[in-house]
N, C-alpha and C. Protein backbone atom coordinates (compact mmCIF):
# COMPACT_ATOMS: atom_id res chain seq x y z
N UNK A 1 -34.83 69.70 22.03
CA UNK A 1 -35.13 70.95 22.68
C UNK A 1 -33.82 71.63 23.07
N UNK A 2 -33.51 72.59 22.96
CA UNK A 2 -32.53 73.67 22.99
C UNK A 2 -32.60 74.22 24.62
N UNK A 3 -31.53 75.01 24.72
CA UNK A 3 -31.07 74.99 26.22
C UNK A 3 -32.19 75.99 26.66
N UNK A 4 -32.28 77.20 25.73
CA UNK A 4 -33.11 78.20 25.90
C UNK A 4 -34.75 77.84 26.41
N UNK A 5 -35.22 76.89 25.01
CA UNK A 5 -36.35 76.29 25.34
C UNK A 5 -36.55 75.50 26.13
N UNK A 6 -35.70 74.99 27.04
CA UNK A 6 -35.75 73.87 28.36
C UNK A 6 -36.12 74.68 28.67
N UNK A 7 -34.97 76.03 29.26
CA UNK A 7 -34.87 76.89 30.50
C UNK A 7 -36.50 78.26 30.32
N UNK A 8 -36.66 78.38 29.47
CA UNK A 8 -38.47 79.05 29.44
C UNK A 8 -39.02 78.21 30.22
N UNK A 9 -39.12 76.92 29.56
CA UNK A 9 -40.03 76.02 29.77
C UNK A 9 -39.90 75.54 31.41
N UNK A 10 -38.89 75.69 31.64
CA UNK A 10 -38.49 75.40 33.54
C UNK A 10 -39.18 76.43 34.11
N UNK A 11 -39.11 77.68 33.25
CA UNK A 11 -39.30 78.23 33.96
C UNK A 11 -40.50 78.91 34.16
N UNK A 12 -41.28 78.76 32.90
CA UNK A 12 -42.93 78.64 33.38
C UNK A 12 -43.54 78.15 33.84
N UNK A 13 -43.07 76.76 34.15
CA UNK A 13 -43.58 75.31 34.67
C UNK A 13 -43.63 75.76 36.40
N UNK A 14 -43.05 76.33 36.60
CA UNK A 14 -42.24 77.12 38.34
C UNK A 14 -43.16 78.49 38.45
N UNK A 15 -43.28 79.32 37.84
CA UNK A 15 -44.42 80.18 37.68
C UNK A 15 -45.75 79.78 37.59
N UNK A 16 -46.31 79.08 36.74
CA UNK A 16 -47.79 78.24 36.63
C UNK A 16 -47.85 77.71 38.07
N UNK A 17 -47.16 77.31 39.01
CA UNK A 17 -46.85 76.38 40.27
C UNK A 17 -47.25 77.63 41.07
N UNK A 18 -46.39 79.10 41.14
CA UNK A 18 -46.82 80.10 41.96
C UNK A 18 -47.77 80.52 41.66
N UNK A 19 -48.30 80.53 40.29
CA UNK A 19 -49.97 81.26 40.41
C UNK A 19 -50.79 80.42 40.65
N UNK A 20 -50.76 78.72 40.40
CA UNK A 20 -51.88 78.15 40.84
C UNK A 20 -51.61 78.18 42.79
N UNK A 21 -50.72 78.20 43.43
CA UNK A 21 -50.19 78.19 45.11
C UNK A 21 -50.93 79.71 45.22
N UNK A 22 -50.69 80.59 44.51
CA UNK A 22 -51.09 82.00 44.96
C UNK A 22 -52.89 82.36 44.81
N UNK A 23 -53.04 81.50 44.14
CA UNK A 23 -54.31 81.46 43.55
C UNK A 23 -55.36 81.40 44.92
N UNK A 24 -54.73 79.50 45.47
CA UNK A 24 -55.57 79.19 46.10
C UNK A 24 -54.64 80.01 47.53
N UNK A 25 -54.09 80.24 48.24
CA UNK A 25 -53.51 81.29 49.25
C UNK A 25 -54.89 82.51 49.15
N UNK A 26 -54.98 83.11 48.07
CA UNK A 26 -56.01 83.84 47.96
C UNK A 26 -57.38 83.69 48.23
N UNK A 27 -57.57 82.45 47.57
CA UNK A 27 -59.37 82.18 47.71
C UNK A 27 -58.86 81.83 49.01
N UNK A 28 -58.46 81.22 49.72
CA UNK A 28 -58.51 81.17 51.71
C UNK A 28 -58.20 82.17 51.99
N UNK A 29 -57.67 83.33 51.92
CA UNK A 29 -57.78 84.54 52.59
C UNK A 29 -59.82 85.38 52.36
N UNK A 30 -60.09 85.46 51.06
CA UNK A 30 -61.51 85.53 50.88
C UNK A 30 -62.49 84.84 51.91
N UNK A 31 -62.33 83.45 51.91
CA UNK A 31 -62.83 82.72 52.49
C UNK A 31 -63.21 82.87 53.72
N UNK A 32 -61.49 82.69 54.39
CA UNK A 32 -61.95 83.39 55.56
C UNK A 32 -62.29 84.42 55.59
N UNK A 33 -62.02 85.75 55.31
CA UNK A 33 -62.84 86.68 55.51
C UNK A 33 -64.33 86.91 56.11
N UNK A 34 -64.66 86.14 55.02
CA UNK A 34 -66.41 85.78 54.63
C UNK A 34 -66.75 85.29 55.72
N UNK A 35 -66.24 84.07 56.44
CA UNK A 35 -66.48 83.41 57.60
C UNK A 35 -65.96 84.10 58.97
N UNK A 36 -65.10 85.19 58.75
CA UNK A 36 -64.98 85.71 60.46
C UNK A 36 -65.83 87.13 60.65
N UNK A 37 -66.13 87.21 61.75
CA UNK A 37 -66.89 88.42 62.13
C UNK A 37 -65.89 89.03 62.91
N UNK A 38 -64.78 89.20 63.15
CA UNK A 38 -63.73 89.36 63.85
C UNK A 38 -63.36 91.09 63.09
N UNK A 39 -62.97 92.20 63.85
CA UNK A 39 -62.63 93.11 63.55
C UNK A 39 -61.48 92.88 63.56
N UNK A 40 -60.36 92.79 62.72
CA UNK A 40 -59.35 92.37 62.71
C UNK A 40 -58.65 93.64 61.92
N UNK A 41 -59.67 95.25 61.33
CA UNK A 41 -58.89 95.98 61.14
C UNK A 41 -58.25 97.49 62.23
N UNK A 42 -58.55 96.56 63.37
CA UNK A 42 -58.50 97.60 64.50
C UNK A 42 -57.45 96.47 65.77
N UNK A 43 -56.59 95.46 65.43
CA UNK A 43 -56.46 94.80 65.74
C UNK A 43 -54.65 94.99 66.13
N UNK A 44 -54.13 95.35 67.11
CA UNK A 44 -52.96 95.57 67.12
C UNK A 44 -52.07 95.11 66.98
N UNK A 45 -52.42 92.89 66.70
CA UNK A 45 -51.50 92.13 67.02
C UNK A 45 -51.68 91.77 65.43
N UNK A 46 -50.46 92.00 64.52
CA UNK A 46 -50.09 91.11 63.51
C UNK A 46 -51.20 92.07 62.32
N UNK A 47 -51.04 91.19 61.15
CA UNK A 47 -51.64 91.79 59.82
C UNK A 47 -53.15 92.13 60.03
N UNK A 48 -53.46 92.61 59.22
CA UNK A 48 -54.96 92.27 58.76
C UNK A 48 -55.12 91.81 57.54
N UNK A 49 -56.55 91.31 57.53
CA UNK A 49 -57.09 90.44 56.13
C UNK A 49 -57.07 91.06 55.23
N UNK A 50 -57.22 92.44 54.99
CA UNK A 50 -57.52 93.68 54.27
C UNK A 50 -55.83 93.35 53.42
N UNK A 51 -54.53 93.82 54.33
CA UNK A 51 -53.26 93.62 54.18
C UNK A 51 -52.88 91.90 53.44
N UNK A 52 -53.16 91.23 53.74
CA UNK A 52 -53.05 89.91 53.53
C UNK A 52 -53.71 89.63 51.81
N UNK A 53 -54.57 90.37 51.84
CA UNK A 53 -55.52 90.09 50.74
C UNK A 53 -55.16 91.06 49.38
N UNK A 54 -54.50 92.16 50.12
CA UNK A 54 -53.88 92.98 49.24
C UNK A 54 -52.41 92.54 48.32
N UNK A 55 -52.03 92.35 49.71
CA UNK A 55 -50.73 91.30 48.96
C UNK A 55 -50.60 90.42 48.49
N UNK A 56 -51.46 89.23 48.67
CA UNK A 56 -51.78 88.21 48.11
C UNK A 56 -51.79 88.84 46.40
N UNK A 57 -52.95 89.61 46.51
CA UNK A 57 -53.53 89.73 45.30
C UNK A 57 -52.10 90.19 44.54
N UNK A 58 -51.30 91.41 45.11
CA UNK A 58 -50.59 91.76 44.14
C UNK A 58 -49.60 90.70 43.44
N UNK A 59 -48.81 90.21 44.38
CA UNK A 59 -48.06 89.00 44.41
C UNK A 59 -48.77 87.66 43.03
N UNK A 60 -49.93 88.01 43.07
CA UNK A 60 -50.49 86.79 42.02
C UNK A 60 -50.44 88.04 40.83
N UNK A 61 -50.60 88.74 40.73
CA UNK A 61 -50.92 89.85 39.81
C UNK A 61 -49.35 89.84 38.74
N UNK A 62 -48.34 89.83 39.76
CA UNK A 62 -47.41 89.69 39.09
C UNK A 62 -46.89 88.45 38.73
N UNK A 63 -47.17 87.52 39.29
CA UNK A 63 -46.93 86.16 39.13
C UNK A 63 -47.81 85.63 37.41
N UNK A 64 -48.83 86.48 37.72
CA UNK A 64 -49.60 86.07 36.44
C UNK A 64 -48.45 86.71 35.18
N UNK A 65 -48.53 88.15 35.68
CA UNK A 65 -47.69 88.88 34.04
C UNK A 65 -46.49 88.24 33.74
N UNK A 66 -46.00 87.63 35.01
CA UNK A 66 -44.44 86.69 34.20
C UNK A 66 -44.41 85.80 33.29
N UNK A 67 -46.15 85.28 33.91
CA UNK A 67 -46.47 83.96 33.38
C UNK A 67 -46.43 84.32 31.79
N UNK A 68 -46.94 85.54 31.40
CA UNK A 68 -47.72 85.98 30.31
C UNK A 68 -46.30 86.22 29.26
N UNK A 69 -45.49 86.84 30.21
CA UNK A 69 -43.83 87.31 29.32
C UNK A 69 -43.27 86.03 28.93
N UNK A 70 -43.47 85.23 29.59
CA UNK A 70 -43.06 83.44 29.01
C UNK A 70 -43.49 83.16 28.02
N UNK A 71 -44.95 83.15 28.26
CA UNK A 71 -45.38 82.44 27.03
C UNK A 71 -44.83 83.37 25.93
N UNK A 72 -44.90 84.61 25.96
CA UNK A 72 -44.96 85.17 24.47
C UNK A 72 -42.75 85.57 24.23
N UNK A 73 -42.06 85.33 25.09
CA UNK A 73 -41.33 84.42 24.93
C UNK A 73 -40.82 83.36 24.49
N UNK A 74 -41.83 82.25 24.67
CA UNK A 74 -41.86 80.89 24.03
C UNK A 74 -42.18 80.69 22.32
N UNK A 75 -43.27 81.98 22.25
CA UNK A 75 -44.02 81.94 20.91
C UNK A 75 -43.07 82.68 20.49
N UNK A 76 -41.94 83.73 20.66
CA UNK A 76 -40.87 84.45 19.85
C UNK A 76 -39.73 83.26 19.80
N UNK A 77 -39.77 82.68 20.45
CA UNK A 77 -38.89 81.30 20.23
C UNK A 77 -39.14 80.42 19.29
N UNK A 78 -40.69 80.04 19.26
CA UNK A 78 -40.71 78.95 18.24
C UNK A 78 -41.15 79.60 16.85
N UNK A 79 -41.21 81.09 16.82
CA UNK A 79 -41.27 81.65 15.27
C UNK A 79 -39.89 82.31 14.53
N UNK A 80 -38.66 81.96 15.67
CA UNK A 80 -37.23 82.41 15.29
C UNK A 80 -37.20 83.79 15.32
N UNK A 81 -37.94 84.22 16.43
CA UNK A 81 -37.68 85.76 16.54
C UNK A 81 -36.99 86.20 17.78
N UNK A 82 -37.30 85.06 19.01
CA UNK A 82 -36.58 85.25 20.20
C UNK A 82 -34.93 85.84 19.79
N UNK A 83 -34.52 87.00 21.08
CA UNK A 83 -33.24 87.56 20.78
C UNK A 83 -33.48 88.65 19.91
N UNK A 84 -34.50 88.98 19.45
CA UNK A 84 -34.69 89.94 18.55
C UNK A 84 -35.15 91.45 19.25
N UNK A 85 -35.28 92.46 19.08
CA UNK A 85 -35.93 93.59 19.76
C UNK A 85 -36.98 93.85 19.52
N UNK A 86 -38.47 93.51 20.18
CA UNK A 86 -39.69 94.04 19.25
C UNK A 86 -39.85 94.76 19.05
N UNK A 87 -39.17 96.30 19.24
CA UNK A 87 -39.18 97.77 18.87
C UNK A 87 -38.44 98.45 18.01
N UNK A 88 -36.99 97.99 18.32
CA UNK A 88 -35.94 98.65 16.92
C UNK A 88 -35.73 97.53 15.92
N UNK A 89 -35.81 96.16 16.40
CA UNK A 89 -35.51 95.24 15.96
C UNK A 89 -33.79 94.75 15.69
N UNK A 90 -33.30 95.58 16.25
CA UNK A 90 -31.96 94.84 16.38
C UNK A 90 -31.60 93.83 17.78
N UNK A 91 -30.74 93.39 17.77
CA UNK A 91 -30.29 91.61 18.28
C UNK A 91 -30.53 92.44 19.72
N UNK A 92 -31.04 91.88 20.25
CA UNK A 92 -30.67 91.63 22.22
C UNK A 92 -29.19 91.01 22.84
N UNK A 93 -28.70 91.71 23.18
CA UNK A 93 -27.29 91.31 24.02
C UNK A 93 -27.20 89.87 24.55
N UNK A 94 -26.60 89.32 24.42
CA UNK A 94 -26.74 87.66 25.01
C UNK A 94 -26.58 87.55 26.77
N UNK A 95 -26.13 88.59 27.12
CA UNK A 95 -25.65 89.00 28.92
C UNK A 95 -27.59 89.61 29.10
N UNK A 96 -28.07 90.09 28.32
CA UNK A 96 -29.35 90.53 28.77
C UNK A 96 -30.63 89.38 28.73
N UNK A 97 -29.94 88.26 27.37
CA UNK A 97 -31.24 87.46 27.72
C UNK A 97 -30.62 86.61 28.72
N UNK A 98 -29.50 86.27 28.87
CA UNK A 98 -28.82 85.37 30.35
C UNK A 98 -29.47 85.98 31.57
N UNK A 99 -29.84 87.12 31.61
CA UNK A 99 -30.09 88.02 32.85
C UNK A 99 -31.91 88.02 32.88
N UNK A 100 -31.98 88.15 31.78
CA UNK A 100 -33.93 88.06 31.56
C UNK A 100 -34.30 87.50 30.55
N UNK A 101 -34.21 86.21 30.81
CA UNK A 101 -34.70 85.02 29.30
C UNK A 101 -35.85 85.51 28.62
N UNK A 102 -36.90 86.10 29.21
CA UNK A 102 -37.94 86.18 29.07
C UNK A 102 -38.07 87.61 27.83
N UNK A 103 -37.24 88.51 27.92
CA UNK A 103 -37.10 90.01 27.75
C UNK A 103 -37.43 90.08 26.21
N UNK A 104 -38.25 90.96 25.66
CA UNK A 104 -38.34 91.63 24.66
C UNK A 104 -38.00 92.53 23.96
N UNK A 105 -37.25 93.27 24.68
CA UNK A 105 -36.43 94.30 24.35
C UNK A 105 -35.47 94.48 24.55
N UNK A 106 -34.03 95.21 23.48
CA UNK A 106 -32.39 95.49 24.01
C UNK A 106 -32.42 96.63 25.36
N UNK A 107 -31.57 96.71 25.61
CA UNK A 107 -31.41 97.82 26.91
C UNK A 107 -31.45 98.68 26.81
N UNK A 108 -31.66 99.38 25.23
CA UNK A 108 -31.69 100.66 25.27
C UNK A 108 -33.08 101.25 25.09
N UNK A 109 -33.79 99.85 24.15
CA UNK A 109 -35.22 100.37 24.11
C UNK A 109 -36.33 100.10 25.21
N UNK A 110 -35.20 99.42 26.07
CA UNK A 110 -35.83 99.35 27.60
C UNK A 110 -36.23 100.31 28.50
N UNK A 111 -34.51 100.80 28.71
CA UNK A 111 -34.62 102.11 28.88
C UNK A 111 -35.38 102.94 28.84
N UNK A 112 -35.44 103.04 27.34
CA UNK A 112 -36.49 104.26 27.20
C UNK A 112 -37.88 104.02 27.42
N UNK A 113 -38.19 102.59 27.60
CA UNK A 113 -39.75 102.53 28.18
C UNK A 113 -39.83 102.85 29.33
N UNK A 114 -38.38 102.54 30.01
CA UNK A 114 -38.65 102.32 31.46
C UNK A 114 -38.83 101.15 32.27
N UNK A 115 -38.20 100.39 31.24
CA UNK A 115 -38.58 98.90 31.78
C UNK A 115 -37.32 98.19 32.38
C-alpha cells in the first residue's frame, strides 16, 4: 500500500468514526426531544434542541460528503486516475493534493466552480 493509499484510507477510517459519533449525537438529540415537554425554545439559559439538532444535523451532513469525496478518491486511486483533473484533465499540483488528498480538481478548475 502506497503512502497516498494509507493516508485516504486513515483518513476515512477517522471520518466513518465522525459520522457513525455524529450519527448517534443526533438520534439522542431526537430522542430527547420526543421525551421532554420542556419549552426549551423560549428558554434564556443555553441552546435549544431546535439549535442543537440543527447543528448536529449539519455537522453530519458534511461529515457524510467527506466521507463520499474519499471514497471516490480511493476509486480514482485504484483505477490510476487519482492526481488527474476530472474536468480539464490535466495533472493536479502535488502542493494541492498534499493540501486536499481527497480533491478532484486542479485550482483552476476549482476556481471556476467555486470550490
Amino acid at each position: 500500500m502506497d503512502d497516498v493509499h494509507r493516508a485516504l484510507t486513515d483518513e476515512r477510517a477517522d471520518t466513518a468514526a465522525q459520522v457513525s459519533a455524529l450519527s448517534a449525537d443526533l438520534d439522542g438529540i431526537i430522542e430527547a426531544a420526543a421525551m421532554s415537554n420542556t419549552d426549551d425554545e423560549h428558554d434564556p439559559e443555553g441552546t435549544t434542541i431546535a439549535y442543537e439538532r440543527a447543528h448536529t444535523a449539519a455537522l453530519l451532513s458534511s461529515a457524510r460528503g467527506r466521507l463520499d469525496e474519499l471514497d471516490h478518491a480511493l476509486a480514482r486511486h485504484a483505477s490510476g486516475d487519482y492526481g488527474r483533473c476530472e474536468s480539464c484533465g490535466g495533472s493536479i499540483a502535488p502542493e494541492r493534493l498534499a493540501a486536499r488528498p481527497s480533491t478532484a480538481f486542479c485550482i483552476a478548475c476549482a476556481s471556476a466552480k467555486g470550490r
